[in-house]
PDB file of N, CA and C in Angstrom:
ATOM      1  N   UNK A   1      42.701  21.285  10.426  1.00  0.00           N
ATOM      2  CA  UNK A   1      41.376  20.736  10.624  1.00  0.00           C
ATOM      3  C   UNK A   1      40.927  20.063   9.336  1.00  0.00           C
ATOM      4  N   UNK A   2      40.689  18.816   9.549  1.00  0.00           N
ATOM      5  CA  UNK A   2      39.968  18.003   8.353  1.00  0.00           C
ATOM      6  C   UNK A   2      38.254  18.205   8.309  1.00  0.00           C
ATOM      7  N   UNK A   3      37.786  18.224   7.162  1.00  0.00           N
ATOM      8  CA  UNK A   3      36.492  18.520   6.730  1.00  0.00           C
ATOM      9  C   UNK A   3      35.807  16.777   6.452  1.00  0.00           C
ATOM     10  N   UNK A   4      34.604  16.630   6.967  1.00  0.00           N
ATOM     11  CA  UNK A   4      34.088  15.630   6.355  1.00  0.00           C
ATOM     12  C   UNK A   4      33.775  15.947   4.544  1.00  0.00           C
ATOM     13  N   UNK A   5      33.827  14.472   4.304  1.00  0.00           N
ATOM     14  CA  UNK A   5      33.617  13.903   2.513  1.00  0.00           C
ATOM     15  C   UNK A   5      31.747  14.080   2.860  1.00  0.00           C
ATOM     16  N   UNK A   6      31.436  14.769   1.773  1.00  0.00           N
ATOM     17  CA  UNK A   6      29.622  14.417   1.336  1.00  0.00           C
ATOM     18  C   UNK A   6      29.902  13.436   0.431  1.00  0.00           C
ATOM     19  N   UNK A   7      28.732  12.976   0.545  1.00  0.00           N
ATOM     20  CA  UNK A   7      28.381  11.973  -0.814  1.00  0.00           C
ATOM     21  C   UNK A   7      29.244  10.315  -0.982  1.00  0.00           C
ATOM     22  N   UNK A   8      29.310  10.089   0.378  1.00  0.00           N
ATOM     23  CA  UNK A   8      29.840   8.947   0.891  1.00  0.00           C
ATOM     24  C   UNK A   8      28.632   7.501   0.903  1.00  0.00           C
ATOM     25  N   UNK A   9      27.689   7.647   1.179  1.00  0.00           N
ATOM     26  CA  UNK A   9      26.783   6.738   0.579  1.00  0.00           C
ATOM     27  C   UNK A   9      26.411   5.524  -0.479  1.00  0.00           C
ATOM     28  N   UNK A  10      25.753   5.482  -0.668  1.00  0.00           N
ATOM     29  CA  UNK A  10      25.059   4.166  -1.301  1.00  0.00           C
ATOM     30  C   UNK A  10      24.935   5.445  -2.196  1.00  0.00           C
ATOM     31  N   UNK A  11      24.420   4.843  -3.573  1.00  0.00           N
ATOM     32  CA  UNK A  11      24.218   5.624  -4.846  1.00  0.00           C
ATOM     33  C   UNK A  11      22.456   4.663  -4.731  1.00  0.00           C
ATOM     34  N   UNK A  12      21.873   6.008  -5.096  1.00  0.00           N
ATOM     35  CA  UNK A  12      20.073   5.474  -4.969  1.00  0.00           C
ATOM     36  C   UNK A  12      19.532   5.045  -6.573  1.00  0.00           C
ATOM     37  N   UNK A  13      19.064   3.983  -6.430  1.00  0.00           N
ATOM     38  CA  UNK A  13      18.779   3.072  -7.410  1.00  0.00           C
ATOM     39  C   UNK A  13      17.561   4.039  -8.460  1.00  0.00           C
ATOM     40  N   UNK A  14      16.953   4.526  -7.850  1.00  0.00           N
ATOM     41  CA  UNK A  14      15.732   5.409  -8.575  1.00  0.00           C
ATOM     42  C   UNK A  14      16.007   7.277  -7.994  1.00  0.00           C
ATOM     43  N   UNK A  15      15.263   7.758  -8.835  1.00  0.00           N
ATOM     44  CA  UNK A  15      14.893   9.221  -8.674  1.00  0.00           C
ATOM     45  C   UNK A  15      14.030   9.467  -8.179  1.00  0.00           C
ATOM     46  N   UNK A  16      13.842  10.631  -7.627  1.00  0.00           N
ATOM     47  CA  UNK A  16      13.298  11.150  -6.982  1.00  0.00           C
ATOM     48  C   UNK A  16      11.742  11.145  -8.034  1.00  0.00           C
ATOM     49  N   UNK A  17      11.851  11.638  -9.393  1.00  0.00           N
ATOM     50  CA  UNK A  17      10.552  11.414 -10.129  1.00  0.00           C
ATOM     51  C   UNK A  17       9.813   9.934 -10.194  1.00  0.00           C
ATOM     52  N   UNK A  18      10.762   8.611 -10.806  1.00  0.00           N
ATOM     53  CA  UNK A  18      10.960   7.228 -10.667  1.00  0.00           C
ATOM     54  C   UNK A  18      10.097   7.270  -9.148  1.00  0.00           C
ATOM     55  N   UNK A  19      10.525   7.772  -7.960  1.00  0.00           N
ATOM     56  CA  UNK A  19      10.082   7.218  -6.780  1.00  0.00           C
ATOM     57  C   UNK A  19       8.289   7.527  -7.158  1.00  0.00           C
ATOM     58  N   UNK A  20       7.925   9.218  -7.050  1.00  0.00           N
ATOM     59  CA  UNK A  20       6.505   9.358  -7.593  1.00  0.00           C
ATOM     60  C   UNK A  20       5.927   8.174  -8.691  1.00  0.00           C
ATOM     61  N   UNK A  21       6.484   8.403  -9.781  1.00  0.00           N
ATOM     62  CA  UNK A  21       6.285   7.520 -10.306  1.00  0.00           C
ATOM     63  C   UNK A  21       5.511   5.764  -9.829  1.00  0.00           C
ATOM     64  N   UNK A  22       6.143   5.106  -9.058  1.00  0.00           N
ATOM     65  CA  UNK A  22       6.119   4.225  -8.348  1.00  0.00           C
ATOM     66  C   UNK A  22       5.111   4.588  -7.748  1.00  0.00           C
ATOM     67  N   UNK A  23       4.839   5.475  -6.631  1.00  0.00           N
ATOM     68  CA  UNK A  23       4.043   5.737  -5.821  1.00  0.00           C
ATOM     69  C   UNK A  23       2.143   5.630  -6.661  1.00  0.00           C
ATOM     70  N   UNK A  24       2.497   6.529  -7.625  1.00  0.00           N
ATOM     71  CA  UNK A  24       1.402   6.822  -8.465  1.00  0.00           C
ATOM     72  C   UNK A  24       1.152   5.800  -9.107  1.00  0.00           C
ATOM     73  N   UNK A  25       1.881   4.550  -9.613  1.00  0.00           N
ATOM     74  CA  UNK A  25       1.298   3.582 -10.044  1.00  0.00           C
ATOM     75  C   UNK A  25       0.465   2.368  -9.260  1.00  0.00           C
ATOM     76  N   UNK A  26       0.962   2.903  -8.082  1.00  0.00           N
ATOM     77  CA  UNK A  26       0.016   2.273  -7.239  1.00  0.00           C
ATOM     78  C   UNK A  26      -0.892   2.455  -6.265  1.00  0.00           C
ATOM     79  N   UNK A  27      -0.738   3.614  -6.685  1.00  0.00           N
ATOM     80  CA  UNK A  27      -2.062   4.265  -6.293  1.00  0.00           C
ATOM     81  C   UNK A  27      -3.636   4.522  -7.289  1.00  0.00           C
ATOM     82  N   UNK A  28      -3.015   4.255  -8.532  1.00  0.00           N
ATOM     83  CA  UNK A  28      -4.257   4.113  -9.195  1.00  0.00           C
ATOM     84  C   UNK A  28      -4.819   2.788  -9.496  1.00  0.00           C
ATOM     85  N   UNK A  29      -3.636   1.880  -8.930  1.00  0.00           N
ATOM     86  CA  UNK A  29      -4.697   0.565  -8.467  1.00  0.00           C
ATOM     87  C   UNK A  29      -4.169  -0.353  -7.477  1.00  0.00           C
ATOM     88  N   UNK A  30      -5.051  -0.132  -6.184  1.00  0.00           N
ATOM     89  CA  UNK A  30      -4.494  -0.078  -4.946  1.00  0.00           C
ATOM     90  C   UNK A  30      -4.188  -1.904  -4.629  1.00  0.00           C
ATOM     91  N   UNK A  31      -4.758  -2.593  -5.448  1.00  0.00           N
ATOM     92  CA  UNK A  31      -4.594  -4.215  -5.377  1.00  0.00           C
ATOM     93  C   UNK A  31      -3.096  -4.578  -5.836  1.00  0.00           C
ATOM     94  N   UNK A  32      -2.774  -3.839  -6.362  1.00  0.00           N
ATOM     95  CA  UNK A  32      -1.528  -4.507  -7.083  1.00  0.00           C
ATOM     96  C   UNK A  32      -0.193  -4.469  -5.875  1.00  0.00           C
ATOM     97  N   UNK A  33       0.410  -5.554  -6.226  1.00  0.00           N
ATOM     98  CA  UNK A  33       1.803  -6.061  -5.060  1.00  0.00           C
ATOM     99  C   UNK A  33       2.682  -5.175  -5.323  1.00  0.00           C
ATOM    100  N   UNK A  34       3.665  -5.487  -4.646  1.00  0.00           N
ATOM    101  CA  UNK A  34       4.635  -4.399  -4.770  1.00  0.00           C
ATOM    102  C   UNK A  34       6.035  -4.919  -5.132  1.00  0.00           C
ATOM    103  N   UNK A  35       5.905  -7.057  -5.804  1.00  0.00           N
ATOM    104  CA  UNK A  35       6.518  -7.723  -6.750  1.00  0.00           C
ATOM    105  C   UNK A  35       5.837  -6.879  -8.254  1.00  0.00           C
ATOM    106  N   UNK A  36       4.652  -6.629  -8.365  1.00  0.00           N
ATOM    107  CA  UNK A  36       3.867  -6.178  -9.716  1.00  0.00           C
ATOM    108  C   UNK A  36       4.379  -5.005  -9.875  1.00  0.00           C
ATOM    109  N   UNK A  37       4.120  -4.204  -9.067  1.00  0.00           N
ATOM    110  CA  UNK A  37       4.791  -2.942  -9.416  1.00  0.00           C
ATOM    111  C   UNK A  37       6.313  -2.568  -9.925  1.00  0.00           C
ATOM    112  N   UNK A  38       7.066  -3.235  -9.030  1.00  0.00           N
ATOM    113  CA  UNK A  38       8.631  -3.806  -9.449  1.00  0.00           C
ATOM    114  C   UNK A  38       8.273  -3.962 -10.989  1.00  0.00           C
ATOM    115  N   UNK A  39       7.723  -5.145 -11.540  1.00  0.00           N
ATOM    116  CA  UNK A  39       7.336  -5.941 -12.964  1.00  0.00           C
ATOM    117  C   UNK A  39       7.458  -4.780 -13.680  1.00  0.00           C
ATOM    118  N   UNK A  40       6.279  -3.702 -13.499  1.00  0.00           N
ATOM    119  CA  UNK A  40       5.631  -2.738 -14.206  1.00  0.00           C
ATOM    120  C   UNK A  40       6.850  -1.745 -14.260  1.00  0.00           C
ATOM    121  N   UNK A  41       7.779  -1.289 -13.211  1.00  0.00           N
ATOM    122  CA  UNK A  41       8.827  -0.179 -13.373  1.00  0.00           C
ATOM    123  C   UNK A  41       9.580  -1.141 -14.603  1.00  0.00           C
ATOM    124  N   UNK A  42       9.966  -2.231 -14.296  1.00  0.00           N
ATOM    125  CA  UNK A  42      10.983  -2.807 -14.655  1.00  0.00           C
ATOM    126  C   UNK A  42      10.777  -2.497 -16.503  1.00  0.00           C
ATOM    127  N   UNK A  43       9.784  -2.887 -16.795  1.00  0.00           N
ATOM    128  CA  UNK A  43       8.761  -2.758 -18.252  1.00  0.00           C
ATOM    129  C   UNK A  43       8.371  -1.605 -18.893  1.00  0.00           C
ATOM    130  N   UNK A  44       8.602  -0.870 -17.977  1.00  0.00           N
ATOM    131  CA  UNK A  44       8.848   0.913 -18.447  1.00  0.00           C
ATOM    132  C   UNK A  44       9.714   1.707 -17.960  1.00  0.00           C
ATOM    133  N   UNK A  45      11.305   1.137 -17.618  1.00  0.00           N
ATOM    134  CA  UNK A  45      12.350   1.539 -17.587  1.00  0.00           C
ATOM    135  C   UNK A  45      13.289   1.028 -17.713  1.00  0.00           C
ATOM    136  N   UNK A  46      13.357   0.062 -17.562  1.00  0.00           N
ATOM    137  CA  UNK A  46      14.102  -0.762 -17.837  1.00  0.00           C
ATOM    138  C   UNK A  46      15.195  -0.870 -16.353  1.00  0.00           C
ATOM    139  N   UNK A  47      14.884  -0.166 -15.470  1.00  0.00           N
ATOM    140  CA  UNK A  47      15.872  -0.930 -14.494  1.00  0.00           C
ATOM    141  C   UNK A  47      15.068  -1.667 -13.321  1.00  0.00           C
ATOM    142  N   UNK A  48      15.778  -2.639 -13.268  1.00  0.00           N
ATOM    143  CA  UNK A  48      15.618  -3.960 -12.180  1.00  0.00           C
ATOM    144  C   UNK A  48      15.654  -3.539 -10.557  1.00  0.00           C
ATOM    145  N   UNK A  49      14.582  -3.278 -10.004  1.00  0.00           N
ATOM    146  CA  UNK A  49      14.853  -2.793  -8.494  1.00  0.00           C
ATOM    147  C   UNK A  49      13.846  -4.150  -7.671  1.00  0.00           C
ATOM    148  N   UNK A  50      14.147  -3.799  -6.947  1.00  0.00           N
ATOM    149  CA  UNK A  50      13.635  -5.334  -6.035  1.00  0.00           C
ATOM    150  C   UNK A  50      12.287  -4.777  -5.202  1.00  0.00           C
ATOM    151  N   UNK A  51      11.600  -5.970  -5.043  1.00  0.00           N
ATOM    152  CA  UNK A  51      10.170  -5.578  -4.108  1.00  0.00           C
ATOM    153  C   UNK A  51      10.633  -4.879  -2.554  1.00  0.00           C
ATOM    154  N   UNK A  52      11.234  -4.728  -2.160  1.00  0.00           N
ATOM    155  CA  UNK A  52      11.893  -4.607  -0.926  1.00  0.00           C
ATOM    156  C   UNK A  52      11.757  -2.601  -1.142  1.00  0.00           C
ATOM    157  N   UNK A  53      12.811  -2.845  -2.066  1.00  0.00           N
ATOM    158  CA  UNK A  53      13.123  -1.078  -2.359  1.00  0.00           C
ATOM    159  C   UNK A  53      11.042  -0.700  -2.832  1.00  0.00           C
ATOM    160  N   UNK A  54      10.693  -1.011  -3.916  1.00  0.00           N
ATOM    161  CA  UNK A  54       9.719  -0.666  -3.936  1.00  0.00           C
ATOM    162  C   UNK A  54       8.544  -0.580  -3.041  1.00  0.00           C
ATOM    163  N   UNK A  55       8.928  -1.484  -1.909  1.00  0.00           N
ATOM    164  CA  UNK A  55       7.790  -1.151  -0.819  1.00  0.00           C
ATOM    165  C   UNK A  55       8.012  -0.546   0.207  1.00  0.00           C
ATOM    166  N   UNK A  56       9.575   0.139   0.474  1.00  0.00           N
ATOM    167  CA  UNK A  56      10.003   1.312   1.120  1.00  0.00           C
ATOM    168  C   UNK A  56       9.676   2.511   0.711  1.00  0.00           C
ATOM    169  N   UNK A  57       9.415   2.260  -0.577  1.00  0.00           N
ATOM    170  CA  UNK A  57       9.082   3.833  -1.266  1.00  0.00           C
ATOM    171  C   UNK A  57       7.877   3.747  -1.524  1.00  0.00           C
ATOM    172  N   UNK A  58       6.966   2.736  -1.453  1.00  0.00           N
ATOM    173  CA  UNK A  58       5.640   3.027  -0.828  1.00  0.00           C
ATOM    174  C   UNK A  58       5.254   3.343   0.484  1.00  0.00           C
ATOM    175  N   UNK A  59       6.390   3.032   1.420  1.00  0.00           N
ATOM    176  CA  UNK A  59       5.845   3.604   2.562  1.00  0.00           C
ATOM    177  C   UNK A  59       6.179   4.970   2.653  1.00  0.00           C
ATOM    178  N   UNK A  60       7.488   5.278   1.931  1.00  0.00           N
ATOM    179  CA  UNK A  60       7.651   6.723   1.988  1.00  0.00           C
ATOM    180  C   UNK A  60       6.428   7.502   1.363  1.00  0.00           C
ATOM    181  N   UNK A  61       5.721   6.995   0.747  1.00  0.00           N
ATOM    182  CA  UNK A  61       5.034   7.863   0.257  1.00  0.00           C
ATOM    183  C   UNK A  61       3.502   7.695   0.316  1.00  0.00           C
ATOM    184  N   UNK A  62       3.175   6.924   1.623  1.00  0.00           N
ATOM    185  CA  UNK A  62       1.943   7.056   2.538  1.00  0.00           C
ATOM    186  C   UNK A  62       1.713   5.872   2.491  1.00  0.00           C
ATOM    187  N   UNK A  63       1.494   5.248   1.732  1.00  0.00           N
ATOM    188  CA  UNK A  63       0.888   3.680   1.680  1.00  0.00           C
ATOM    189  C   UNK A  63       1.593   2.370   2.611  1.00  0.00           C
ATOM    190  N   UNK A  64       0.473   1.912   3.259  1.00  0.00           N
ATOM    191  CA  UNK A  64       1.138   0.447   3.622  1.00  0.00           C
ATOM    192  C   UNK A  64       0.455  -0.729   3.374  1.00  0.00           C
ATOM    193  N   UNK A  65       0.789  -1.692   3.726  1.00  0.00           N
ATOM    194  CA  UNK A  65       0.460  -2.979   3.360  1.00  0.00           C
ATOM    195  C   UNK A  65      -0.878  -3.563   4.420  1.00  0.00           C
ATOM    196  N   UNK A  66      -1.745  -3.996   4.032  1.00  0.00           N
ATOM    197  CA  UNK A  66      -2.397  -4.243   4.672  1.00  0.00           C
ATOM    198  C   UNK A  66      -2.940  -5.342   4.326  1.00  0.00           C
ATOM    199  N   UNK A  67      -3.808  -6.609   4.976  1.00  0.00           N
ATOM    200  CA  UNK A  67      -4.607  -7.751   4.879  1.00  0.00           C
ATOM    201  C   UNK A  67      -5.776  -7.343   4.708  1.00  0.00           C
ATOM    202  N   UNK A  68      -6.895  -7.329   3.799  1.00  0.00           N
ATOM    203  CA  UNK A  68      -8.368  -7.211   4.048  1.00  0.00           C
ATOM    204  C   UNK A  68      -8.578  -8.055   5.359  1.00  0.00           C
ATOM    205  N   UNK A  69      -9.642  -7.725   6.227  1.00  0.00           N
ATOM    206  CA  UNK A  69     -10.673  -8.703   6.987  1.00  0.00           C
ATOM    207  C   UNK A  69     -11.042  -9.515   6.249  1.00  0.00           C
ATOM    208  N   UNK A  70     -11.307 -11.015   6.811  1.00  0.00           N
ATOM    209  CA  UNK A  70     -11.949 -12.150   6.520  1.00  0.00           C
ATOM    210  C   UNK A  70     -12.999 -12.044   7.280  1.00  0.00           C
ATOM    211  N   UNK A  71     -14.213 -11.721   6.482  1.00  0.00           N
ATOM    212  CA  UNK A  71     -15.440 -11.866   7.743  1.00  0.00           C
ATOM    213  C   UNK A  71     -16.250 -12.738   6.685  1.00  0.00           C
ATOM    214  N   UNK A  72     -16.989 -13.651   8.048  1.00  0.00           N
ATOM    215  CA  UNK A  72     -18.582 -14.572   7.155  1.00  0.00           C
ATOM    216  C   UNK A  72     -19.292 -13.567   6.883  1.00  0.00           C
ATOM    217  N   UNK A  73     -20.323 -14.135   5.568  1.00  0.00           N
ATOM    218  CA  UNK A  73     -20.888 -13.082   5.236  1.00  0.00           C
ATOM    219  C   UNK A  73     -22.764 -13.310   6.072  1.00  0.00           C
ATOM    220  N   UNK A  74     -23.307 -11.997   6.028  1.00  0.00           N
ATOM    221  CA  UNK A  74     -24.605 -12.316   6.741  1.00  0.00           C
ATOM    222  C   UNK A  74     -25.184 -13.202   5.964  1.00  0.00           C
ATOM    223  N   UNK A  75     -26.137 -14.037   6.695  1.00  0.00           N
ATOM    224  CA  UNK A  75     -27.176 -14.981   6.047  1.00  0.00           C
ATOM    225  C   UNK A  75     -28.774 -13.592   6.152  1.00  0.00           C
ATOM    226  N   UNK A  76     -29.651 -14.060   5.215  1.00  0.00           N
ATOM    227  CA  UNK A  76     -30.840 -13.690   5.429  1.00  0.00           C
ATOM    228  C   UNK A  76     -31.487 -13.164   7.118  1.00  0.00           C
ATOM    229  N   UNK A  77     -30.972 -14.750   7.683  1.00  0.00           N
ATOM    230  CA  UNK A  77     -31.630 -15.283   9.177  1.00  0.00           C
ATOM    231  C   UNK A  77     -30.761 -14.022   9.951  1.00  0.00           C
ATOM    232  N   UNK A  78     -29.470 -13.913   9.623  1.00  0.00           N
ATOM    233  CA  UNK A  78     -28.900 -13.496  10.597  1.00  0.00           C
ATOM    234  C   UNK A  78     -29.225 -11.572  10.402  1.00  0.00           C
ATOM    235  N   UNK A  79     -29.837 -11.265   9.081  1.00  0.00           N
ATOM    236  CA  UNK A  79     -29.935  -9.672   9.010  1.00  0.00           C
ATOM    237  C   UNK A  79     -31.275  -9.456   9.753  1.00  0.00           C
ATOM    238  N   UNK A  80     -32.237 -10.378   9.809  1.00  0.00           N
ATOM    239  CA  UNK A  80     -33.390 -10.292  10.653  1.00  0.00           C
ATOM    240  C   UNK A  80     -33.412  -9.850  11.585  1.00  0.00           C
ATOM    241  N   UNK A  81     -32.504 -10.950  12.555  1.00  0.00           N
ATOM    242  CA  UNK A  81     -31.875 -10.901  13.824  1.00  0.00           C
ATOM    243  C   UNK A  81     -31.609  -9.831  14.183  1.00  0.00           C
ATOM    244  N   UNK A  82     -30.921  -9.056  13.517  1.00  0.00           N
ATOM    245  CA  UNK A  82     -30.551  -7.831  13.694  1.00  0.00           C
ATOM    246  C   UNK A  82     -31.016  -6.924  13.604  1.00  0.00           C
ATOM    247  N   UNK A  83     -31.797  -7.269  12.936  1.00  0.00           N
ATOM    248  CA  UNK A  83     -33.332  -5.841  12.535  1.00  0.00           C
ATOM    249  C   UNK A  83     -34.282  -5.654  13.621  1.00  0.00           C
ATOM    250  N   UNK A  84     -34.091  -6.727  14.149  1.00  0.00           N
ATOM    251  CA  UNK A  84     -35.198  -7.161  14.497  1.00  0.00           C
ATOM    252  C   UNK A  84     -34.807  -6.701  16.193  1.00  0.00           C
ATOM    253  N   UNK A  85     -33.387  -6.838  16.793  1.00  0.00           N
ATOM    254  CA  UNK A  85     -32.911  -5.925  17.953  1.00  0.00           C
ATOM    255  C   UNK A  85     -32.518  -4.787  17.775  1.00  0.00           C
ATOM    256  N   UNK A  86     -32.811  -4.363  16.794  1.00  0.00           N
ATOM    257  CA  UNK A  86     -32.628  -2.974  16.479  1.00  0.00           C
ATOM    258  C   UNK A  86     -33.960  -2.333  17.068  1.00  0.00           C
ATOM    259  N   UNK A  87     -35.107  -2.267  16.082  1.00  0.00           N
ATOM    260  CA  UNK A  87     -35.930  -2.547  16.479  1.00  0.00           C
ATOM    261  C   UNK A  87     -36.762  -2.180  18.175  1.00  0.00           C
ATOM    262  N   UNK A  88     -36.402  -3.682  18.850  1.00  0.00           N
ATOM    263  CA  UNK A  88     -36.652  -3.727  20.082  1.00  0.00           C
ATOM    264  C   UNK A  88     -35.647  -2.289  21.216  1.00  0.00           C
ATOM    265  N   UNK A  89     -34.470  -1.997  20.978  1.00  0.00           N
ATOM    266  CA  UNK A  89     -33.992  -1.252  21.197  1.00  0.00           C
ATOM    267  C   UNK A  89     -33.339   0.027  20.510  1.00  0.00           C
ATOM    268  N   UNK A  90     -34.575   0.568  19.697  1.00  0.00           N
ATOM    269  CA  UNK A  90     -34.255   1.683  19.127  1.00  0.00           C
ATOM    270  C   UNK A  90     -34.415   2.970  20.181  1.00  0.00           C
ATOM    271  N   UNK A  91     -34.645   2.934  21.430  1.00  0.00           N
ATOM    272  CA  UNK A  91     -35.039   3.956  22.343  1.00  0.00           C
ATOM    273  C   UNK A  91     -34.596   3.726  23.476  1.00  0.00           C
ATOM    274  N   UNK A  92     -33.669   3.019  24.004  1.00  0.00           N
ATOM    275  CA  UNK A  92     -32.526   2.752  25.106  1.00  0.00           C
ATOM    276  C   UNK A  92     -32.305   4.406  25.599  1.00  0.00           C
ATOM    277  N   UNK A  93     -31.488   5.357  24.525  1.00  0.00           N
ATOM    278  CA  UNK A  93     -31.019   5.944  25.533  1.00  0.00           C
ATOM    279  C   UNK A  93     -32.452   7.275  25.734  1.00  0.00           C
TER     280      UNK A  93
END
């Protein structure tokens, strides 16, 4: 009977600390890309990992990517408006 080989894999570019690491740097500032973050490992470790890997290991570690909403912003006229059916129907139910 033959036994399977462990450790047949890909060899993982970062550690398990490196991954926190990562995680935690962008979590204390949630604007930054996850090309920047790459930048920032790269600049305090010196190894080269790609935005790809770094935004897998942001998802591993809760975060995802998201678009803000684009919304118009209220005018004066239009918070009135609104006050103002508020207001008229504050006692509906």
């Amino acid at each position: 009977m033959c036994s399977r080989r462990h450790g047949g894999g890909r060899v993982r570019s970062t550690t398990p600390a490196e991954d926190r690491c990562i995680v935690l740097s962008a979590k204390r500032n949630r604007r930054t890309t996850a090309q920047q973050v790459a930048n920032q490992f790269f600049a305090a470790s010196g190894k080269q990992i790609s935005q790809k890997t770094v935004a897998r290991h942001l998802r591993g570690g809760g975060l995802c990517a998201r678009r803000p909403v684009v919304c118009v912003p209220l005018t004066r006229q239009h918070r009135t408006a609104r006050l103002q059916w508020c207001r008229e129907h504050h006692n509906w139910i």
